[in-house]
C-alpha atoms as a PDB file:
ATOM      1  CA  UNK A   1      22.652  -7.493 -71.953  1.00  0.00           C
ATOM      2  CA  UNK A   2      19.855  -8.215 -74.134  1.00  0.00           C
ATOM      3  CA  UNK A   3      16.423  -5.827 -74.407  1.00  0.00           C
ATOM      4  CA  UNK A   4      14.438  -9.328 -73.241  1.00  0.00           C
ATOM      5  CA  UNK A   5      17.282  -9.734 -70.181  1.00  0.00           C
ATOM      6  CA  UNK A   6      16.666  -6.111 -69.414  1.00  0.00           C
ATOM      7  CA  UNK A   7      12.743  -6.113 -68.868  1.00  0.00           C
ATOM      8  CA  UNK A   8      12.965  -9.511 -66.936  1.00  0.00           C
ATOM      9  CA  UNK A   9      15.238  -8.393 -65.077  1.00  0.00           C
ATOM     10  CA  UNK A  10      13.345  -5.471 -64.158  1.00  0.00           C
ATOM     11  CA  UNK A  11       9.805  -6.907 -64.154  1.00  0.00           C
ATOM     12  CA  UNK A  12      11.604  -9.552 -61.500  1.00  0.00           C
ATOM     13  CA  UNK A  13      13.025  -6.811 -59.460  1.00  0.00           C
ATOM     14  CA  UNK A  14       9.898  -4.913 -59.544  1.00  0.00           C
ATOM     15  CA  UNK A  15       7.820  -7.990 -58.252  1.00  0.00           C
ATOM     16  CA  UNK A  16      10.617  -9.197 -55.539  1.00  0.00           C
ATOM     17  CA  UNK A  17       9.887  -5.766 -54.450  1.00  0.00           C
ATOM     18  CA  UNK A  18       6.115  -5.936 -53.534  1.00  0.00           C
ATOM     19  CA  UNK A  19       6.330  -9.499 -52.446  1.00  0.00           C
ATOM     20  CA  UNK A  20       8.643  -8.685 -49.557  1.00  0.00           C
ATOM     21  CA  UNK A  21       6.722  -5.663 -48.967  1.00  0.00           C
ATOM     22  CA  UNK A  22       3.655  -8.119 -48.495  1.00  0.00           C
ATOM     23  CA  UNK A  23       5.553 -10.191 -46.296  1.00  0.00           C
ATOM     24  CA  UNK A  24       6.666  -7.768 -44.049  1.00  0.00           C
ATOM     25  CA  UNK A  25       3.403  -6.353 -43.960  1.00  0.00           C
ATOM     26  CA  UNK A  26       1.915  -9.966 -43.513  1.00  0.00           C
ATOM     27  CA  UNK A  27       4.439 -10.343 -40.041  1.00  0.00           C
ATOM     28  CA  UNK A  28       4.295  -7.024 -38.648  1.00  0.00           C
ATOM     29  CA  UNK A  29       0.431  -7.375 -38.439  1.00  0.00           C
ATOM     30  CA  UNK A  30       0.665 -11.005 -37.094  1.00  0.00           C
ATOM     31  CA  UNK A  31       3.354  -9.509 -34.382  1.00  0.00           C
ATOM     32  CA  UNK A  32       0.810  -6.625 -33.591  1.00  0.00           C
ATOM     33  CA  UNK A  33      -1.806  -8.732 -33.088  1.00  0.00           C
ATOM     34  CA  UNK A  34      -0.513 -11.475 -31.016  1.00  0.00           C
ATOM     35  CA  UNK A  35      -1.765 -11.781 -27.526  1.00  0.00           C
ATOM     36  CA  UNK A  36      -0.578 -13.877 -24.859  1.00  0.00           C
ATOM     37  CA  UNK A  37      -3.356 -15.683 -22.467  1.00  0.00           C
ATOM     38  CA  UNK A  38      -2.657 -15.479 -18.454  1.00  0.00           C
ATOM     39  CA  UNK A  39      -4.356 -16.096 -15.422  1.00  0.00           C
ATOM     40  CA  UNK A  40      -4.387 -13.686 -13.008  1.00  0.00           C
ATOM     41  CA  UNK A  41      -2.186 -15.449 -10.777  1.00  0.00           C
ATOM     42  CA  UNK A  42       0.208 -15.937 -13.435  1.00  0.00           C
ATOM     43  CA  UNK A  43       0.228 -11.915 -13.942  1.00  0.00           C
ATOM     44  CA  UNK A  44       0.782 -11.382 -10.251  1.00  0.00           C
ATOM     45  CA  UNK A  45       3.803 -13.274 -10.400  1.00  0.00           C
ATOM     46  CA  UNK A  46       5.680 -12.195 -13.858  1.00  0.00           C
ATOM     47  CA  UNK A  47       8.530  -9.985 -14.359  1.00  0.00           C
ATOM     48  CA  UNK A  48       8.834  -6.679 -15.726  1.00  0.00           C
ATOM     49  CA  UNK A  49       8.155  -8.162 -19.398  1.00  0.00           C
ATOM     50  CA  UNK A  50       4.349  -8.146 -19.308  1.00  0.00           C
ATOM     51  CA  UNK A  51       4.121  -4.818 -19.313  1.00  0.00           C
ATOM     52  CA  UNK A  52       5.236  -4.741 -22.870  1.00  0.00           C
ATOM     53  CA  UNK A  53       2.789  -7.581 -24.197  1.00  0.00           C
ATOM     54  CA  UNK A  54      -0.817  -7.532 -25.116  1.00  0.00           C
ATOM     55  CA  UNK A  55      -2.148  -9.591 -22.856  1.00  0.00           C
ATOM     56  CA  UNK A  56      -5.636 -11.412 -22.645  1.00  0.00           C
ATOM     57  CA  UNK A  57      -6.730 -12.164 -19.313  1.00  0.00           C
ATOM     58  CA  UNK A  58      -9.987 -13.889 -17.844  1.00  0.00           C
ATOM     59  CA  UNK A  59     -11.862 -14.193 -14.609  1.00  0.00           C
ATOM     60  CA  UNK A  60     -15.289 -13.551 -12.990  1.00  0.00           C
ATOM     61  CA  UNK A  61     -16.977  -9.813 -12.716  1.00  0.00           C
ATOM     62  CA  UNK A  62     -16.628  -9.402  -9.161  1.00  0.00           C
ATOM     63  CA  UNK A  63     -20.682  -8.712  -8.056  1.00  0.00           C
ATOM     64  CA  UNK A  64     -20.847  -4.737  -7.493  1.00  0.00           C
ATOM     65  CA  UNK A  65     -17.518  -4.271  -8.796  1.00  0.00           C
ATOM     66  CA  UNK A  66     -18.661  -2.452 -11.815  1.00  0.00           C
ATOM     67  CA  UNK A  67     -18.838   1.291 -12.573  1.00  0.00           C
ATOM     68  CA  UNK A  68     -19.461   2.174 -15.647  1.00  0.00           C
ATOM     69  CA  UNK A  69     -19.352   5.294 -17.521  1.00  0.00           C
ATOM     70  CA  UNK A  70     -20.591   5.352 -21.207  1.00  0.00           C
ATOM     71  CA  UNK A  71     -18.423   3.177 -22.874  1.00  0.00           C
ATOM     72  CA  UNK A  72     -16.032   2.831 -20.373  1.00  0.00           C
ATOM     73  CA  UNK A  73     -16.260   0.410 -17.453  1.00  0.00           C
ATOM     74  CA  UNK A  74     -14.052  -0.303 -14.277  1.00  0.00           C
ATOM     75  CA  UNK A  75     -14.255  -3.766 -12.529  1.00  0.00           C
ATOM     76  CA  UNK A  76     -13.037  -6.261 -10.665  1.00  0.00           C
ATOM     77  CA  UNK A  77     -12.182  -9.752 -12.026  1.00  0.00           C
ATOM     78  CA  UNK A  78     -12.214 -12.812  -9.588  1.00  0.00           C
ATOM     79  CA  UNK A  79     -10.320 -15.921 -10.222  1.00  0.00           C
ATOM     80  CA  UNK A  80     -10.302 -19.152  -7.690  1.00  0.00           C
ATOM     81  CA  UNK A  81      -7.643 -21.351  -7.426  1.00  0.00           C
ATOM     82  CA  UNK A  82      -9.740 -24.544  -7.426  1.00  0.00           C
ATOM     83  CA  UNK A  83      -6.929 -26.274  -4.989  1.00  0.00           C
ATOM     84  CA  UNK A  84      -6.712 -23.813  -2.156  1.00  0.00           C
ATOM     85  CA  UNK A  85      -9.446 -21.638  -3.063  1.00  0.00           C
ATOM     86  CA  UNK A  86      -7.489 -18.706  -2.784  1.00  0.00           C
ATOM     87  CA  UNK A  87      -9.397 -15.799  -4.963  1.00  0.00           C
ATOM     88  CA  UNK A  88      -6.955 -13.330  -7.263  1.00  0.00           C
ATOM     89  CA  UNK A  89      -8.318 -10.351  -7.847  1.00  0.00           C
ATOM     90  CA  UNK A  90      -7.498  -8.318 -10.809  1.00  0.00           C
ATOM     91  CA  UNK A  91      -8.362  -4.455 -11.270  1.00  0.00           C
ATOM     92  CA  UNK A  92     -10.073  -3.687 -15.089  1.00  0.00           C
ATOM     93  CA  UNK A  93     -10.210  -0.236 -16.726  1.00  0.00           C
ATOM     94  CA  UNK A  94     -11.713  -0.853 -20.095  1.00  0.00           C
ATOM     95  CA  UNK A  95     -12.004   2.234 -22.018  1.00  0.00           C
ATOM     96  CA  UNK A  96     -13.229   0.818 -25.472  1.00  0.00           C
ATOM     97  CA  UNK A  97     -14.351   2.581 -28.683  1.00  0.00           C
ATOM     98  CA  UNK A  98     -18.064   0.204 -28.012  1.00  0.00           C
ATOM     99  CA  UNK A  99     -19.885  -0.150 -24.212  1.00  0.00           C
ATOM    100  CA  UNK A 100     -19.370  -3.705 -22.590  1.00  0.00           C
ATOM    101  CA  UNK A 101     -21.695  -6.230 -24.748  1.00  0.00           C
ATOM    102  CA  UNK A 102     -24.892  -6.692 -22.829  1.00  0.00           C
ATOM    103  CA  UNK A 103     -23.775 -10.202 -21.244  1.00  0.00           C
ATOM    104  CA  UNK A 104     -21.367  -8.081 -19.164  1.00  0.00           C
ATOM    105  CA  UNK A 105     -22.810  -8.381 -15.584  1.00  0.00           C
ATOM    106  CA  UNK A 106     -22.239  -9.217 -12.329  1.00  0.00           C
ATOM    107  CA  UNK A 107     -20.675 -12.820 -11.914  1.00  0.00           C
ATOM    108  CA  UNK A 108     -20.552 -13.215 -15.613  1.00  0.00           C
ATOM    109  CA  UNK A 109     -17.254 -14.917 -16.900  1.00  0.00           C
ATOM    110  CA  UNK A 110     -15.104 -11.803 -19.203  1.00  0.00           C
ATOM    111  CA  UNK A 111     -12.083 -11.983 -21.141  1.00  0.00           C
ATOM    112  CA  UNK A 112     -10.092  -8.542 -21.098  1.00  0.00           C
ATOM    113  CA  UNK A 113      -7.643  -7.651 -23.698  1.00  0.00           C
ATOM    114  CA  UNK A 114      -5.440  -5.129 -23.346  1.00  0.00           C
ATOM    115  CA  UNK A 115      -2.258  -4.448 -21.466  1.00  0.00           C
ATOM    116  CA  UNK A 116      -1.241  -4.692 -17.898  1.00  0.00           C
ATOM    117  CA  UNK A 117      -0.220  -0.926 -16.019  1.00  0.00           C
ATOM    118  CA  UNK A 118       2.398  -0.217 -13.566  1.00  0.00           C
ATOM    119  CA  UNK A 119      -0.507   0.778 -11.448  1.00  0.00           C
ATOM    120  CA  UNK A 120      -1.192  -2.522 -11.170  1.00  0.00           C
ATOM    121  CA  UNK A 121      -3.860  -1.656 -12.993  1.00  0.00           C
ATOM    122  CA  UNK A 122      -5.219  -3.720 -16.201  1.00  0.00           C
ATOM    123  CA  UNK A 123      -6.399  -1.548 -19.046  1.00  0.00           C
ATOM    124  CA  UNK A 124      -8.147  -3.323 -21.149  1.00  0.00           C
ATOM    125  CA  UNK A 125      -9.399  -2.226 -25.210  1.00  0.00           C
ATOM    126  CA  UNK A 126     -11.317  -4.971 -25.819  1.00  0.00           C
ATOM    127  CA  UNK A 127     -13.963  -6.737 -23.704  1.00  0.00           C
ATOM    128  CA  UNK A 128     -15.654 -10.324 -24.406  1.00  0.00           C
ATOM    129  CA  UNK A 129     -18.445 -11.403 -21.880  1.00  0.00           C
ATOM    130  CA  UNK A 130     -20.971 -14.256 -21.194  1.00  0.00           C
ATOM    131  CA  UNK A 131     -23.845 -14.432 -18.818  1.00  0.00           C
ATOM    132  CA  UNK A 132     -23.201 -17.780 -16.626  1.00  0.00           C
ATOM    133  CA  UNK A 133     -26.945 -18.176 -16.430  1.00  0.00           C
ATOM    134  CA  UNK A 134     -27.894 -18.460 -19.656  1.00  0.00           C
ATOM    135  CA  UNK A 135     -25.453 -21.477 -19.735  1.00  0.00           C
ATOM    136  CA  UNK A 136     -26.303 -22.614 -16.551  1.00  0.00           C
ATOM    137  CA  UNK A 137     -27.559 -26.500 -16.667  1.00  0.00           C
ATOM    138  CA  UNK A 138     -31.113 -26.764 -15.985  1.00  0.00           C
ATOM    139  CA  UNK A 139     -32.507 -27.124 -12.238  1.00  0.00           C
ATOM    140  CA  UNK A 140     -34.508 -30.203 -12.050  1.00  0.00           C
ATOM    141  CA  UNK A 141     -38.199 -30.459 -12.100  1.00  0.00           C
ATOM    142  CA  UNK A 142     -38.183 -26.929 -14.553  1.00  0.00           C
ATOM    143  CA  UNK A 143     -39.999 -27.497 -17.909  1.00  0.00           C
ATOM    144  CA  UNK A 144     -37.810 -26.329 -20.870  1.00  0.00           C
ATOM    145  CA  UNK A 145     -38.999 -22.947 -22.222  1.00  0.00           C
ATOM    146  CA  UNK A 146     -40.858 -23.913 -25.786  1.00  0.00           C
ATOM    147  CA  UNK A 147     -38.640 -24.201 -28.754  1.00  0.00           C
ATOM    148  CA  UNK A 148     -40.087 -22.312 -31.740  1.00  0.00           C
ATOM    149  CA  UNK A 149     -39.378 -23.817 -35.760  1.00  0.00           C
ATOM    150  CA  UNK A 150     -36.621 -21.148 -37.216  1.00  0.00           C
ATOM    151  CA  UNK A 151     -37.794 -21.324 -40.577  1.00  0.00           C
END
């Protein structure tokens, strides 16, 4: 074997190297942070196998449901099947390194993620909230608040 074979071969070994080392880096991070989206009727009825995903969840704040405690909060979410109007209620524990973004209030629609406790129990890490008044349609006969130029 050449001097010129020699260094190719090892400059080619050296960079097969780090490119799988990328790529395993690149899917290990996509596996970590895949989440699966449920209802919470759908939770109430899975197997033992949730309780090893990361699971994203949604649902209403339940009104008076919340206690919270720094940056921790525990509530109820609400969900209503729209056919038989049967509510599913869902028990939160979010205990997040940030308090609950300021939309987080009574009746306001929040998407927990986190993962689901043999408690029965969801314990969420991450909470995303929105105020259903502030997108509430307009009640008739209300002028619209002015609208400022944003320059």
């Amino acid at each position: 074997m050449t001097q010129q074979q020699s260094k190719f071969l090892k400059f080619g070994g050296g960079a097969l190297i780090i490119v799988a080392g990328l790529a395993y880096a690149g899917w290990t991070g996509v596996q970590e942070g895949k989440s699966y989206y449920y209802t919470i009727q759908q939770l109430h009825t899975m197997d033992d196998s949730m309780y090893a995903k990361r699971i994203r969840v949604g649902g209403t704040v339940e009104p008076g449901s919340i206690k919270q405690v720094g940056t921790n909060a525990d509530f109820l979410l609400v969900e209503v099947d729209p056919k038989t109007q049967e509510r599913q209620v869902l028990r939160v524990s979010y205990k997040g390194t940030e308090p609950p973004p300021d939309t987080f209030k009574d009746n306001s629609q929040a998407l927990a993620l986190g993962t689901m406790g043999r408690d029965g129990v969801f314990h969420a890490t991450e909470l995303q909230a929105k105020c259903a008044s502030k997108y509430a349609p307009q009640q008739q006969g209300t002028a619209a608040p002015a609208q400022g130029k944003g320059y």
